[in-house]
C-alpha atoms as a PDB file:
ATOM      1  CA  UNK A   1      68.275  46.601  99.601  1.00  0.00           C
ATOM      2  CA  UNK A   2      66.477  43.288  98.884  1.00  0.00           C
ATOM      3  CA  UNK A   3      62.790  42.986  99.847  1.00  0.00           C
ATOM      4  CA  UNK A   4      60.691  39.898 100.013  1.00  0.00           C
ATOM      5  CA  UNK A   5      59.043  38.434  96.809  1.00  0.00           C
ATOM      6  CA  UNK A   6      55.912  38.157  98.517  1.00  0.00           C
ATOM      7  CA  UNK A   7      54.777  38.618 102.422  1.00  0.00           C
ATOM      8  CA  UNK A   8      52.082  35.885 103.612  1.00  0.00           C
ATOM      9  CA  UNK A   9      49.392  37.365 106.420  1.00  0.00           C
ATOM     10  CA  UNK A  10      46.807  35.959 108.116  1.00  0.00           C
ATOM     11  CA  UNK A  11      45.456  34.122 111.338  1.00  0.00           C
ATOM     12  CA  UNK A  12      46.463  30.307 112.432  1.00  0.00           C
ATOM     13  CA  UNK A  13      45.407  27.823 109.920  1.00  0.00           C
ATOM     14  CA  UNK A  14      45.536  30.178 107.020  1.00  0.00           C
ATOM     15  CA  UNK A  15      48.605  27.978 105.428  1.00  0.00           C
ATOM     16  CA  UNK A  16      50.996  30.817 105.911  1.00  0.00           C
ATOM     17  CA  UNK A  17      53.955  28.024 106.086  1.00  0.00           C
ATOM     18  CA  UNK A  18      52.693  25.676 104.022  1.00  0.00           C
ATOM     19  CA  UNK A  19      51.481  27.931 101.132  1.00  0.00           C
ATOM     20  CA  UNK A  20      54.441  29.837 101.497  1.00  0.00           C
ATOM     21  CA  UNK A  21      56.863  26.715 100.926  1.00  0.00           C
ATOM     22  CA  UNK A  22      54.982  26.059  97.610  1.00  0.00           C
ATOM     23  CA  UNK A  23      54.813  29.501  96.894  1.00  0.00           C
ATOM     24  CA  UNK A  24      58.421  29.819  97.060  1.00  0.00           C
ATOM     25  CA  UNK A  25      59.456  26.881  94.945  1.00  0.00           C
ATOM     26  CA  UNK A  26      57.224  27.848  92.639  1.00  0.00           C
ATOM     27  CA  UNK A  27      59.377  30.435  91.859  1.00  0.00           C
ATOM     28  CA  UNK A  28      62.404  29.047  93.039  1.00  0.00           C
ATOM     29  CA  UNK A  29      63.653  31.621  95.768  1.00  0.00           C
ATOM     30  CA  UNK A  30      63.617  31.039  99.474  1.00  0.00           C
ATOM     31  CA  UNK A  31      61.105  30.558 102.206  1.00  0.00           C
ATOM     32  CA  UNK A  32      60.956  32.128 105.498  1.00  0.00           C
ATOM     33  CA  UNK A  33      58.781  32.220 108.708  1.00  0.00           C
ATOM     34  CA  UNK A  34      59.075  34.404 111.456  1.00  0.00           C
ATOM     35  CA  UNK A  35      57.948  32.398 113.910  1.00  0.00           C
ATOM     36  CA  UNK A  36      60.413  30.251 113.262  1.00  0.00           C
ATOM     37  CA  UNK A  37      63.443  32.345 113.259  1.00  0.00           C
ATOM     38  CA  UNK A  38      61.928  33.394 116.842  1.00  0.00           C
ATOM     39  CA  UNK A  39      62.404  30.165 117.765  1.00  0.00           C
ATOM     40  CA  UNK A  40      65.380  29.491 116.036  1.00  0.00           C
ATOM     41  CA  UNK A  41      66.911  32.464 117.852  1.00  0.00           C
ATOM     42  CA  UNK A  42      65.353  31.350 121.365  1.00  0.00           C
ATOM     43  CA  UNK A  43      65.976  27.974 121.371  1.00  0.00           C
ATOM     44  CA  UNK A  44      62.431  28.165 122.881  1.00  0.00           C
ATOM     45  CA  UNK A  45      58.536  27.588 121.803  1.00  0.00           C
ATOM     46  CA  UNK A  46      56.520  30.495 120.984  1.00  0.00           C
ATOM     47  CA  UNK A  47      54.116  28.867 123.795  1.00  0.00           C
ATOM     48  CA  UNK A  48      56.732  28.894 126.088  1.00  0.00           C
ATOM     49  CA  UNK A  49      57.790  32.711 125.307  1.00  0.00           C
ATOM     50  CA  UNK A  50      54.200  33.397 126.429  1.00  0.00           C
ATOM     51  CA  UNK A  51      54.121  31.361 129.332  1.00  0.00           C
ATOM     52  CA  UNK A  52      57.438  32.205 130.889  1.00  0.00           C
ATOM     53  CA  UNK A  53      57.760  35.477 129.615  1.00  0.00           C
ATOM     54  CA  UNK A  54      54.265  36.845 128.394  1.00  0.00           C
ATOM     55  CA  UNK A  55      52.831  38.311 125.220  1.00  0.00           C
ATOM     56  CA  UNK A  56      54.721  41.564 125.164  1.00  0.00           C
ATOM     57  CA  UNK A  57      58.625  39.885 125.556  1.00  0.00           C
ATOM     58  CA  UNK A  58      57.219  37.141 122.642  1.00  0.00           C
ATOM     59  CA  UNK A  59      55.835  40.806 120.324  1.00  0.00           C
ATOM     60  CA  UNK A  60      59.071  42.420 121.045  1.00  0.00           C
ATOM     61  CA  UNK A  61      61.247  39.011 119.693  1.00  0.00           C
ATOM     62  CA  UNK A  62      58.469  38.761 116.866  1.00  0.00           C
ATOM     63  CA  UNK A  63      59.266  42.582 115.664  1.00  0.00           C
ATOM     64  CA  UNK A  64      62.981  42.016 115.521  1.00  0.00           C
ATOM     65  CA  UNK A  65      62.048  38.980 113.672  1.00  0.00           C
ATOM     66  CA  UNK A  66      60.275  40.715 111.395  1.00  0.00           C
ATOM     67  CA  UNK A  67      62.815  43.843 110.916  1.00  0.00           C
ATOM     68  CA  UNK A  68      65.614  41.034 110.225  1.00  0.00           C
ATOM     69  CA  UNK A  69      63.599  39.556 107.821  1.00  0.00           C
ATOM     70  CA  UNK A  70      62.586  42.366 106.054  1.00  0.00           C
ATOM     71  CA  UNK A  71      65.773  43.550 105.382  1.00  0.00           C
ATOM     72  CA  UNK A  72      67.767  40.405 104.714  1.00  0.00           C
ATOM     73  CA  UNK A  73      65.043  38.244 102.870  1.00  0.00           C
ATOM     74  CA  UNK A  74      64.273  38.242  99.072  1.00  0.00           C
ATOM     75  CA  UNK A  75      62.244  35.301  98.983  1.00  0.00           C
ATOM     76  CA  UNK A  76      58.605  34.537 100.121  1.00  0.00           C
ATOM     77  CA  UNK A  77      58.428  35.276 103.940  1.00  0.00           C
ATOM     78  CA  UNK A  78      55.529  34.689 106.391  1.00  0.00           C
ATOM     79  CA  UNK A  79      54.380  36.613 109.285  1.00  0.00           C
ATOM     80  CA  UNK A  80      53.107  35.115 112.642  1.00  0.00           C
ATOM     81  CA  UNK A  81      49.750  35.858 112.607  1.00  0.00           C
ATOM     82  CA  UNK A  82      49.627  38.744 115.488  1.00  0.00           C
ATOM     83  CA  UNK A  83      52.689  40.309 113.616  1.00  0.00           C
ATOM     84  CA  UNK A  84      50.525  43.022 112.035  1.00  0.00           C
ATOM     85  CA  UNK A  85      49.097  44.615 115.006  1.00  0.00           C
ATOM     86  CA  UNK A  86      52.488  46.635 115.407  1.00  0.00           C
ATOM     87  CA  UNK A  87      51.845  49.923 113.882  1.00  0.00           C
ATOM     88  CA  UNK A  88      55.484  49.791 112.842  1.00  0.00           C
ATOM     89  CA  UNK A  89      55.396  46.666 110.894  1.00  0.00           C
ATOM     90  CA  UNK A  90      52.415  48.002 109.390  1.00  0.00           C
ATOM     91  CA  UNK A  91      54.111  50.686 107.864  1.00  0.00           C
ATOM     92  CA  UNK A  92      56.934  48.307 106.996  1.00  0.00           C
ATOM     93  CA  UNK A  93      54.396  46.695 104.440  1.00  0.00           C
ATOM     94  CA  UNK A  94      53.402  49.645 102.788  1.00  0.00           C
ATOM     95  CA  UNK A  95      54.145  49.007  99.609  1.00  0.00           C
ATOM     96  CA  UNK A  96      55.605  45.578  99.465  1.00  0.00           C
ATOM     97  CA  UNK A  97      53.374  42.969  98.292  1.00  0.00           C
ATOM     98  CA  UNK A  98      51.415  41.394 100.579  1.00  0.00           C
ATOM     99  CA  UNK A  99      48.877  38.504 100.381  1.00  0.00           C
ATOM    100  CA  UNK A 100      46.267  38.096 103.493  1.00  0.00           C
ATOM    101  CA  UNK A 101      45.366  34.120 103.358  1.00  0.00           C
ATOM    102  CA  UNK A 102      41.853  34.059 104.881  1.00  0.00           C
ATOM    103  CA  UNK A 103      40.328  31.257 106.169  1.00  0.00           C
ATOM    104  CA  UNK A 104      36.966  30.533 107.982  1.00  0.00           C
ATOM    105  CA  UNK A 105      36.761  29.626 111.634  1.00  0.00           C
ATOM    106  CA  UNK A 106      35.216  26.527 110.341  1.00  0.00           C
ATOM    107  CA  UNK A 107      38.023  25.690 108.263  1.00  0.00           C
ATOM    108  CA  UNK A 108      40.836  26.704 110.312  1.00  0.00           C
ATOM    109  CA  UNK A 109      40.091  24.881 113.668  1.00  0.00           C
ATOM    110  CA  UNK A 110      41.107  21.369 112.143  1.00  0.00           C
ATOM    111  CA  UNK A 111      44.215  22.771 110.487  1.00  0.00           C
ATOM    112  CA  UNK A 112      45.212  24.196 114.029  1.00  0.00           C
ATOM    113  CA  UNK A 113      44.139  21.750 116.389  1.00  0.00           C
ATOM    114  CA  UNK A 114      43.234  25.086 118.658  1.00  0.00           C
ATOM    115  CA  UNK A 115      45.432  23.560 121.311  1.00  0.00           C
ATOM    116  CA  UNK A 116      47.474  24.697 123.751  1.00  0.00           C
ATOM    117  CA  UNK A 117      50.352  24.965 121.369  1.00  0.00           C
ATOM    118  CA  UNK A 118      48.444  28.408 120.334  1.00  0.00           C
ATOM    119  CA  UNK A 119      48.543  30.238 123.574  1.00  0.00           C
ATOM    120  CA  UNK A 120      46.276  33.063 122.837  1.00  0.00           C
ATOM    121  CA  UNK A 121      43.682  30.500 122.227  1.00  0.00           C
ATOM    122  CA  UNK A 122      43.845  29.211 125.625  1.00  0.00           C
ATOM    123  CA  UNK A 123      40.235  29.014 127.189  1.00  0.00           C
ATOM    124  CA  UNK A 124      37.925  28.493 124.685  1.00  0.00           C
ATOM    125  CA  UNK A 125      39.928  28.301 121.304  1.00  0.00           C
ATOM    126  CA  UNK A 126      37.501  28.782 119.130  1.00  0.00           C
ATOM    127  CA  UNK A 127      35.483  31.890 120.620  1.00  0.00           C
ATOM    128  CA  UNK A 128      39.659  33.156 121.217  1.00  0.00           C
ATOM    129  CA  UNK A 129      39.683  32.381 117.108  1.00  0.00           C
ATOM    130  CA  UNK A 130      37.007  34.234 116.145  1.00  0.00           C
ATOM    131  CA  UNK A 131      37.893  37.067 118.343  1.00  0.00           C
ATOM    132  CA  UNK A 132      41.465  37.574 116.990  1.00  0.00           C
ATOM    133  CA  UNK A 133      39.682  37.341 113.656  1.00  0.00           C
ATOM    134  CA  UNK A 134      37.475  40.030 114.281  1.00  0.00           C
ATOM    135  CA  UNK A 135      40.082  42.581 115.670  1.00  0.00           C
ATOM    136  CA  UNK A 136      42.788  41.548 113.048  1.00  0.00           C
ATOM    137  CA  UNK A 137      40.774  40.955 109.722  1.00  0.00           C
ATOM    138  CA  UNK A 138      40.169  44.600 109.304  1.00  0.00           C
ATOM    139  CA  UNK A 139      44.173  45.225 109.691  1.00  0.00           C
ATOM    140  CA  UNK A 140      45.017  42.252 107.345  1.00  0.00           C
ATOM    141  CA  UNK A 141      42.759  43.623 104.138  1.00  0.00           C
ATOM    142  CA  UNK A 142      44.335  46.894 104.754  1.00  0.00           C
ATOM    143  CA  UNK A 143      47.554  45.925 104.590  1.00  0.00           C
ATOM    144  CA  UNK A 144      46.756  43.627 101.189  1.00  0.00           C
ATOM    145  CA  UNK A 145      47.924  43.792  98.026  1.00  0.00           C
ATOM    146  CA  UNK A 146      45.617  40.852  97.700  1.00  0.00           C
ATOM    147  CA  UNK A 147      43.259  38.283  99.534  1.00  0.00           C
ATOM    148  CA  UNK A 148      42.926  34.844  98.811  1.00  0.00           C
ATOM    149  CA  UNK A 149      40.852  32.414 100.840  1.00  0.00           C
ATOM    150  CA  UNK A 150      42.035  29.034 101.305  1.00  0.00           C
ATOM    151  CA  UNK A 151      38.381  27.383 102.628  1.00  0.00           C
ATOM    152  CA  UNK A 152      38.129  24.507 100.711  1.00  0.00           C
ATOM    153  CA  UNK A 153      41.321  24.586  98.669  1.00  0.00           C
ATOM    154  CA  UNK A 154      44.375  22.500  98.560  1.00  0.00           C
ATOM    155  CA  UNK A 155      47.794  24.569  99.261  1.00  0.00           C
ATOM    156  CA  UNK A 156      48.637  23.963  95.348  1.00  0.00           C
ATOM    157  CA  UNK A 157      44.830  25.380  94.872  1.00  0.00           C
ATOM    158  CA  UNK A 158      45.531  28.555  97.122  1.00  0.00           C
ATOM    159  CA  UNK A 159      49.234  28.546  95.642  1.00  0.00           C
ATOM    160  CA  UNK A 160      47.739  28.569  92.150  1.00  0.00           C
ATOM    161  CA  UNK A 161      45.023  31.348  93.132  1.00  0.00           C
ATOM    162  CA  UNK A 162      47.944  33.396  94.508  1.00  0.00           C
ATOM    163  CA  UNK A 163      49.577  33.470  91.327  1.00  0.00           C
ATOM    164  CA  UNK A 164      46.845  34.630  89.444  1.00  0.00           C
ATOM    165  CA  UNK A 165      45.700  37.374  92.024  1.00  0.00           C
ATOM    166  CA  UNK A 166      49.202  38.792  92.031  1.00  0.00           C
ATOM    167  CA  UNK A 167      49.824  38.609  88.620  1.00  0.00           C
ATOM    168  CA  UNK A 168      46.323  40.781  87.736  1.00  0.00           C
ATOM    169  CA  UNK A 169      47.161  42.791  90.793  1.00  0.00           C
ATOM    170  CA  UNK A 170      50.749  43.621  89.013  1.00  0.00           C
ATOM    171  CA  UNK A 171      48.452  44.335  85.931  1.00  0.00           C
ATOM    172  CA  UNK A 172      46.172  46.934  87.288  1.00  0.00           C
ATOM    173  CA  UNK A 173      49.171  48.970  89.289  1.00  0.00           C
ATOM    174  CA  UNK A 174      50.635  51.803  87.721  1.00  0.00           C
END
């Protein structure tokens, strides 16, 4: 069975895609977003899975995303940022190596416009942000096999960073 080379975590604006490209051709395997193969596989936005169909229809699409991928991908994959909240992809990462890209509120809203392209962020985006944050943050460092924060770095900075916290991580394991 293949597993992923590395699994990319975090909230909107992290870089999941974009440190994940670089990631990836950094060591020359294959990139991979869930939320894309969701809408690969729909033909249809994530914001209009919400809106026409609501949250739990766009979580059930996002978990088969995620099994798929999972099983079939041996590259560097990233997970939509609400991803983790299903207790069974949860204990789908346990023991795969996973890096949580945090970012600040501060740094994240101009990466993510906090638009209504993000439809849990619909009201007022930012307060929606930092609410997501605090409910998913705790989940995201548990499920880390290390954290890198990406305030204030370029992707090849974060990429870079990545590299070096995986490759001390690898060090200290067993």
């Amino acid at each position: 069975m293949s597993a992923p080379a590395a699994i990319l975590i975090g909230p909107p604006g992290s870089g999941k895609t974009t440190v994940g490209e670089l990631l990836a051709a950094a060591w020359t395997v294959g990139f991979r977003d869930t939320d894309a193969d969701v809408v690969r596989s729909t033909g249809r936005s994530i914001a209009d899975i919400f809106i026409e169909d609501g949250e739990g229809t766009f979580r059930d699409l996002e978990r088969e995303a995620v099994v798929a991928a999972l099983a079939e991908h041996d590259g560097v994959l990233a997970l939509g940022g609400g991803a983790v909240l299903d207790p069974r992809t949860q204990a789908d990462l346990a023991d795969r190596v996973v890096v949580f890209l945090d970012v600040s509120l501060a740094h994240a809203a101009p990466r993510v416009g906090l638009n209504a392209s993000r439809p849990l962020l619909l009201g007022n985006p930012r307060a929606r942000w930092q609410a997501l944050m605090d409910a998913r943050r705790p989940i995201y460092r548990s499920l880390a096999t290390v954290t890198v924060s990406t305030d204030g770095r370029t992707p090849s900075e974060v990429v870079q960073q990545t590299l070096e916290a995986l490759a001390a991580a690898s060090q200290d394991a067993p």
